[in-house]
Protein backbone atom coordinates (compact mmCIF):
# COMPACT_ATOMS: atom_id res chain seq x y z
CA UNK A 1 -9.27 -15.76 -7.73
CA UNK A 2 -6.04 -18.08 -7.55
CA UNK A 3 -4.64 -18.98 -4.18
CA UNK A 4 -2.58 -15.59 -4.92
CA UNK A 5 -5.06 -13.71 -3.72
CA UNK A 6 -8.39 -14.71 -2.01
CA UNK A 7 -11.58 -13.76 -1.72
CA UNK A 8 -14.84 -13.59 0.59
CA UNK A 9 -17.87 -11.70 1.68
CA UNK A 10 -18.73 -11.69 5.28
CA UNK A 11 -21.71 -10.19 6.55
CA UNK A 12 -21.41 -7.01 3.98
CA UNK A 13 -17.27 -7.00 3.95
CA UNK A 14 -15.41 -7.84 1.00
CA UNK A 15 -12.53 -9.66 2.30
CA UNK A 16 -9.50 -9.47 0.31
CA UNK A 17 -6.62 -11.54 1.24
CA UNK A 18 -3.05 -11.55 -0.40
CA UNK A 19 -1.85 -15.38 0.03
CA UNK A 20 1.85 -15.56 -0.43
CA UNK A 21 3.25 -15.68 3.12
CA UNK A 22 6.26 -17.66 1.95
CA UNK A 23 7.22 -13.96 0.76
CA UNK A 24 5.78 -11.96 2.87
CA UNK A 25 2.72 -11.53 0.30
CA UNK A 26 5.19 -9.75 -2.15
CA UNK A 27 3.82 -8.94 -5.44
CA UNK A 28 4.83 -10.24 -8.79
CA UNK A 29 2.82 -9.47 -11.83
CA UNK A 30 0.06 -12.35 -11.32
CA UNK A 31 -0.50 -11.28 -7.60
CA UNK A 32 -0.52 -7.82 -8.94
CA UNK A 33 -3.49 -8.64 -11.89
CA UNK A 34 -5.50 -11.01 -9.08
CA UNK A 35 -5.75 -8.17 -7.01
CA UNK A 36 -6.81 -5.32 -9.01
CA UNK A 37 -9.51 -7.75 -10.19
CA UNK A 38 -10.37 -8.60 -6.13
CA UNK A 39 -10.69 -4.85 -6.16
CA UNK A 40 -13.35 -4.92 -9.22
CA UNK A 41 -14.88 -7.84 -7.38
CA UNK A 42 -15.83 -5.63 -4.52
CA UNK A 43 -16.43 -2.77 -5.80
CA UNK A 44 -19.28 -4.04 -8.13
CA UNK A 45 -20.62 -6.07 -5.66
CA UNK A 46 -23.56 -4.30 -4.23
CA UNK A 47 -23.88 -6.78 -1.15
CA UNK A 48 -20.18 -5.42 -0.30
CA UNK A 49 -20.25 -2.32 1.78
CA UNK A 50 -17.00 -2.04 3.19
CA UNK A 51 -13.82 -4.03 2.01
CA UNK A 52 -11.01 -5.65 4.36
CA UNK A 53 -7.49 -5.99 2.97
CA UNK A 54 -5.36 -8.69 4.87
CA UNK A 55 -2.20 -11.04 4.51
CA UNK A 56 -1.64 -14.25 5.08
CA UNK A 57 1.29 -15.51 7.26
CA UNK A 58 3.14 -13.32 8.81
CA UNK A 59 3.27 -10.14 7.30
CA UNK A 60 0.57 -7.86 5.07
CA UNK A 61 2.62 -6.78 2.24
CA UNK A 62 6.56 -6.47 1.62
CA UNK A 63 5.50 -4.70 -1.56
CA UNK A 64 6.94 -5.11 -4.93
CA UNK A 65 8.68 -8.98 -5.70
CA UNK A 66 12.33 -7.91 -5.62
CA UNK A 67 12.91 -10.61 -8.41
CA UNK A 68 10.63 -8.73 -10.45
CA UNK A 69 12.60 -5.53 -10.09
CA UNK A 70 12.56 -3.72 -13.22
CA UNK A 71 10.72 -6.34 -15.06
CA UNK A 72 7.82 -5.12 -17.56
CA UNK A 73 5.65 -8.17 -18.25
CA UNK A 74 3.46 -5.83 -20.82
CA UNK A 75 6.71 -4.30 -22.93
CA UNK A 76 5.25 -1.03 -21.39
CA UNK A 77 7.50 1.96 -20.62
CA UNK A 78 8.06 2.65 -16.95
CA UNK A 79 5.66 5.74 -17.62
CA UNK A 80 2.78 3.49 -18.49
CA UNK A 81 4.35 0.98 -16.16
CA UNK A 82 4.00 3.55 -12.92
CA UNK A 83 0.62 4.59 -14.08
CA UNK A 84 -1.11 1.41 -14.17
CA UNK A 85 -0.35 0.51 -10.85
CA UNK A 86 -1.25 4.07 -9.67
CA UNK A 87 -4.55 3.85 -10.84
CA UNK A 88 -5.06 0.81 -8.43
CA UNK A 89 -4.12 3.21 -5.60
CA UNK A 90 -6.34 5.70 -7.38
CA UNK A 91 -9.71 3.26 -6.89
CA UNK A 92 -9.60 2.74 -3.44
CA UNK A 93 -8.80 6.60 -2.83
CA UNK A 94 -11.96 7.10 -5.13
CA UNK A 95 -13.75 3.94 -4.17
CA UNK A 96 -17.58 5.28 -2.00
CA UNK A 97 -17.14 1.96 -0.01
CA UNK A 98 -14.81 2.28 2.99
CA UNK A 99 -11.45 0.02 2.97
CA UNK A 100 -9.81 -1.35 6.27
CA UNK A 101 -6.59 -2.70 6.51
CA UNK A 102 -5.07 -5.57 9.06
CA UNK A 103 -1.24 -4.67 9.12
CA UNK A 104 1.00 -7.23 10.33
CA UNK A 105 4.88 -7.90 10.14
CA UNK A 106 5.97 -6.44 6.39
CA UNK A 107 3.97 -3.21 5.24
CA UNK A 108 7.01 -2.23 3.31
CA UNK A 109 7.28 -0.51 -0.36
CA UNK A 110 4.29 -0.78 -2.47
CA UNK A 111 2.80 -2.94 0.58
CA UNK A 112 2.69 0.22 2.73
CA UNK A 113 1.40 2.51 -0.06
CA UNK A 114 -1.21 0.00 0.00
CA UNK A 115 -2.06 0.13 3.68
CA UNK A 116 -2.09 4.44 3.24
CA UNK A 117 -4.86 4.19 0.68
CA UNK A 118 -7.05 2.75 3.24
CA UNK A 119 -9.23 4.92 5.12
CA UNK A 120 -9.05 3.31 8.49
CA UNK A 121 -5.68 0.72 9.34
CA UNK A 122 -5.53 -1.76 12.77
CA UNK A 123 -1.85 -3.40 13.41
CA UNK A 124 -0.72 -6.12 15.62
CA UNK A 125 2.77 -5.48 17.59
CA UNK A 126 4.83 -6.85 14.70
CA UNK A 127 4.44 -4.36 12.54
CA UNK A 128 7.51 -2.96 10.09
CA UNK A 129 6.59 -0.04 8.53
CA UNK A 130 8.84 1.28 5.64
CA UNK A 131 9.10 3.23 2.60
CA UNK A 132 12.31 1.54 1.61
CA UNK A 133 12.09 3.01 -2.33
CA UNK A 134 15.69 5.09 -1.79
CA UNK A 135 17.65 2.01 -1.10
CA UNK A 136 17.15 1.16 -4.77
CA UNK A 137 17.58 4.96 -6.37
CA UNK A 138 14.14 5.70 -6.90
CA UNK A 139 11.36 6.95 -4.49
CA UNK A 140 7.76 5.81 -3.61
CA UNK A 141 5.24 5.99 -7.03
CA UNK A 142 1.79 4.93 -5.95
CA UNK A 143 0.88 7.90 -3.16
CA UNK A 144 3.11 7.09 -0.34
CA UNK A 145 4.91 10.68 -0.02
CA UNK A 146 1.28 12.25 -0.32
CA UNK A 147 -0.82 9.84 1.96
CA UNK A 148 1.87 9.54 4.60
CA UNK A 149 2.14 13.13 4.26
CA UNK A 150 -1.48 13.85 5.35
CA UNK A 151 -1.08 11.16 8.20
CA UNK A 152 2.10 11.83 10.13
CA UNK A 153 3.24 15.09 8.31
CA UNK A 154 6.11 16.40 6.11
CA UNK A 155 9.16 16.26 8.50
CA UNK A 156 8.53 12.40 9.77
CA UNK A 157 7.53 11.39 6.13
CA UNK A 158 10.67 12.74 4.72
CA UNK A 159 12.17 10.61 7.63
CA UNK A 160 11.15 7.85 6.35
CA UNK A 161 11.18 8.39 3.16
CA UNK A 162 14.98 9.26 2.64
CA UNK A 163 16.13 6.77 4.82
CA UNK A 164 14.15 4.21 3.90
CA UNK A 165 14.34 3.20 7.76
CA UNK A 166 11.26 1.17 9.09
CA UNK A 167 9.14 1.97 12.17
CA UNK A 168 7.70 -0.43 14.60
CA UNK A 169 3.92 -0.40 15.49
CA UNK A 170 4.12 1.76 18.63
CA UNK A 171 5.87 4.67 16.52
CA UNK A 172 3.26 4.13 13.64
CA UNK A 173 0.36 4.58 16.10
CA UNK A 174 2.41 7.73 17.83
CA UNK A 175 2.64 9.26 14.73
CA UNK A 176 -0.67 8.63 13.07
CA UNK A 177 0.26 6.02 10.42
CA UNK A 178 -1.89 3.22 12.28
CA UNK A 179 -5.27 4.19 13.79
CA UNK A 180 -4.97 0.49 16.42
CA UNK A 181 -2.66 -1.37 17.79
CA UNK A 182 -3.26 -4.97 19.01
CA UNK A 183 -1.52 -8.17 20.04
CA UNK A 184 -1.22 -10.70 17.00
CA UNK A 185 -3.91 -13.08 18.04
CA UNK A 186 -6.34 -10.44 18.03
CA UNK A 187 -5.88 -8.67 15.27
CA UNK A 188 -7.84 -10.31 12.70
CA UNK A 189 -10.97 -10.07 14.89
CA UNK A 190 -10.71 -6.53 15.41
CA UNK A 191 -10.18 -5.30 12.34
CA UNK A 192 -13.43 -7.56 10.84
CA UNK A 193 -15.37 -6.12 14.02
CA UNK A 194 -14.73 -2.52 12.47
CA UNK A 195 -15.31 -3.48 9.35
CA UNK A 196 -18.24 -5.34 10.17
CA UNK A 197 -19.71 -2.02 11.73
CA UNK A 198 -19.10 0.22 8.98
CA UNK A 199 -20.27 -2.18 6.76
CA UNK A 200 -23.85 -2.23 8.79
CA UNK A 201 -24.34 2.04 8.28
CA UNK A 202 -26.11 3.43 5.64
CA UNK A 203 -24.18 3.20 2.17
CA UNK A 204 -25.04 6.40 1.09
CA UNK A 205 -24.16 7.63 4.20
CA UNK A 206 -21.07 6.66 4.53
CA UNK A 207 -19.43 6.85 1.06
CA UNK A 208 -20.37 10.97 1.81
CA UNK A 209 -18.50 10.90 5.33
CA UNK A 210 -15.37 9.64 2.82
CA UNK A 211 -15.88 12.24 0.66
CA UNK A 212 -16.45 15.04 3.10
CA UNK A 213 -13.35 14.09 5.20
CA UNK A 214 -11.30 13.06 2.38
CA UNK A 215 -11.68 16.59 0.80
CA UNK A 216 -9.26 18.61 2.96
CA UNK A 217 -6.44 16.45 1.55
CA UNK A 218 -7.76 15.01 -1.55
CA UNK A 219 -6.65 17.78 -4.32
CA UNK A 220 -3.34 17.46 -2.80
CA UNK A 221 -2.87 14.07 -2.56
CA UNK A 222 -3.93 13.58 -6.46
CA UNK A 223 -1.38 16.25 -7.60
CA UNK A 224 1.16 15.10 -5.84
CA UNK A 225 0.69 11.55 -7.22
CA UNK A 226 0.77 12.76 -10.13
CA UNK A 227 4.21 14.27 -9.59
CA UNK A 228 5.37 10.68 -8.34
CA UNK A 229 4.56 9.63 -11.74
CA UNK A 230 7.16 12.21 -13.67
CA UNK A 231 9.92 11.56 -10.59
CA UNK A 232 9.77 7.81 -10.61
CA UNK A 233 9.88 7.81 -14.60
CA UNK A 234 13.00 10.29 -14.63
CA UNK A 235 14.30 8.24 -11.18
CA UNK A 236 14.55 4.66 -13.87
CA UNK A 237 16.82 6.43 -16.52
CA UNK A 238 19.41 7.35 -13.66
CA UNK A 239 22.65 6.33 -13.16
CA UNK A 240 22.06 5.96 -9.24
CA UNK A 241 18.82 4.04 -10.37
CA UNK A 242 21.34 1.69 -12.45
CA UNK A 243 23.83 1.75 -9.59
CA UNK A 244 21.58 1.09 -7.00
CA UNK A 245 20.40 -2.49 -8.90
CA UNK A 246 24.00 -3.32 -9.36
CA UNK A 247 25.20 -3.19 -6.21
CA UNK A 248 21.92 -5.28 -5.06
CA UNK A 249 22.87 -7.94 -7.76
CA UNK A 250 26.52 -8.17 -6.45
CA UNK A 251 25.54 -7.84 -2.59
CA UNK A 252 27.79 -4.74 -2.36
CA UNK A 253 27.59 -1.00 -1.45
CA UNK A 254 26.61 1.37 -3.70
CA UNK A 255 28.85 3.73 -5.23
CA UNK A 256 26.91 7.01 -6.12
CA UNK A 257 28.52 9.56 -7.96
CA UNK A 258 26.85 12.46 -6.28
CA UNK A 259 25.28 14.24 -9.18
């Protein structure tokens, strides 16, 4: 790995941590590549059998590199665009090893779809949760409608989801997006404590406790991702998609035409 993201095996955890705190660990298309190969790291390695996904600094994730906002390092189309990062959501969802996450400050965008792929998340108190996607005319892509969906259910998640309004740590553990909440100096010892004891079970064991409790949602949670796929590719050829990035480049309000 490059300092972008790093990585480390403790005592049967893959620990994977994105290491650009002077953005709040946003992703541009390097950080992006480093840690779908982090992922491949793990998931191959058979002395890893749980992973931990953590920030540096202050925050987890603020998701996607607003610089990088439209950009498409590969001359891809936005289909093939949405659907490669998707299928990094996709391998933890599938993965048989259990993933933790340590939230702190930023799990916004892309960060927090992040987060929702993991089967078990621990926050500190300065937590800022948000699915911010509607700001920009488009709406989450890589299983954040489906995965908060099974969490906190359908009303809050359309809540948050067009208003793009952020929730502090108390609400996310109220409503089920965060399974702990501790103070900031604690909270990367807890989370490798649970990680640590997951990782010490039976492998076999636990990738079919995943599976078994995964399948009540699971069927859904695929279809519906793959429905974020067609939206978000119809969302970039929009006017309000194109109106939306202007008014960001000029530091104004948007002006949507309605329909």
């Amino acid at each position: 790995m490059t300092d972008k993201v790093l990585y480390e095996v403790i005592d049967g955890v893959g620990v994977i941590t994105l290491n650009r705190p002077e953005v709040h660990n946003a992703m541009d298309d390097e950080a992006a590549h480093l840690y779908k190969v982090a992922l491949d790291t793990a998931l191959a390695d058979d002395a890893v059998r749980a992973v931990l996904l953590q920030g540096a600094g202050k925050s987890f994730c603020s998701g996607r590199d607003i610089t990088m906002l439209g950009h498409r390092a590969r001359d891809e189309s936005d289909y093939h665009f949405v659907l490669r990062h998707q299928q990094k959501r996709l391998v933890v969802l599938d993965s048989p090893k259990p993933f933790i996450a340590a939230l702190k400050g930023a799990v916004i965008g892309g960060g927090c779809e992040t987060a929702l792929s993991c089967d078990i998340r621990v926050s500190d108190t300065t937590l800022k949760m948000a699915l911010p996607e509607i700001h920009y005319g488009i709406l989450p892509d890589t299983g954040g409608t489906q995965l908060m969906t099974a969490l906190i259910g359908p009303s809050r998640t359309k809540y948050m989801v067009m208003t793009g309004e952020r929730i502090d740590a108390q609400t996310a553990l109220d409503w089920g997006a965060v399974d702990f909440v501790v103070a900031p100096e604690e909270l990367d010892a807890r989370a490798l404590d649970i990680a640590r004891k997951i990782a010490a079970k039976p492998p076999i064991a636990l990738a079919m406790a995943k599976t078994m409790i995964d399948q009540g949602h699971a069927g859904a949670v695929r279809n519906g991702i793959a429905q974020e796929l067609l939206a978000q590719t119809a969302l970039f050829k929009t006017e309000d998609y194109a109106e939306a990035r202007a008014a960001l480049r000029e530091k104004r309000q948007p002006a949507y035409k309605g329909k």
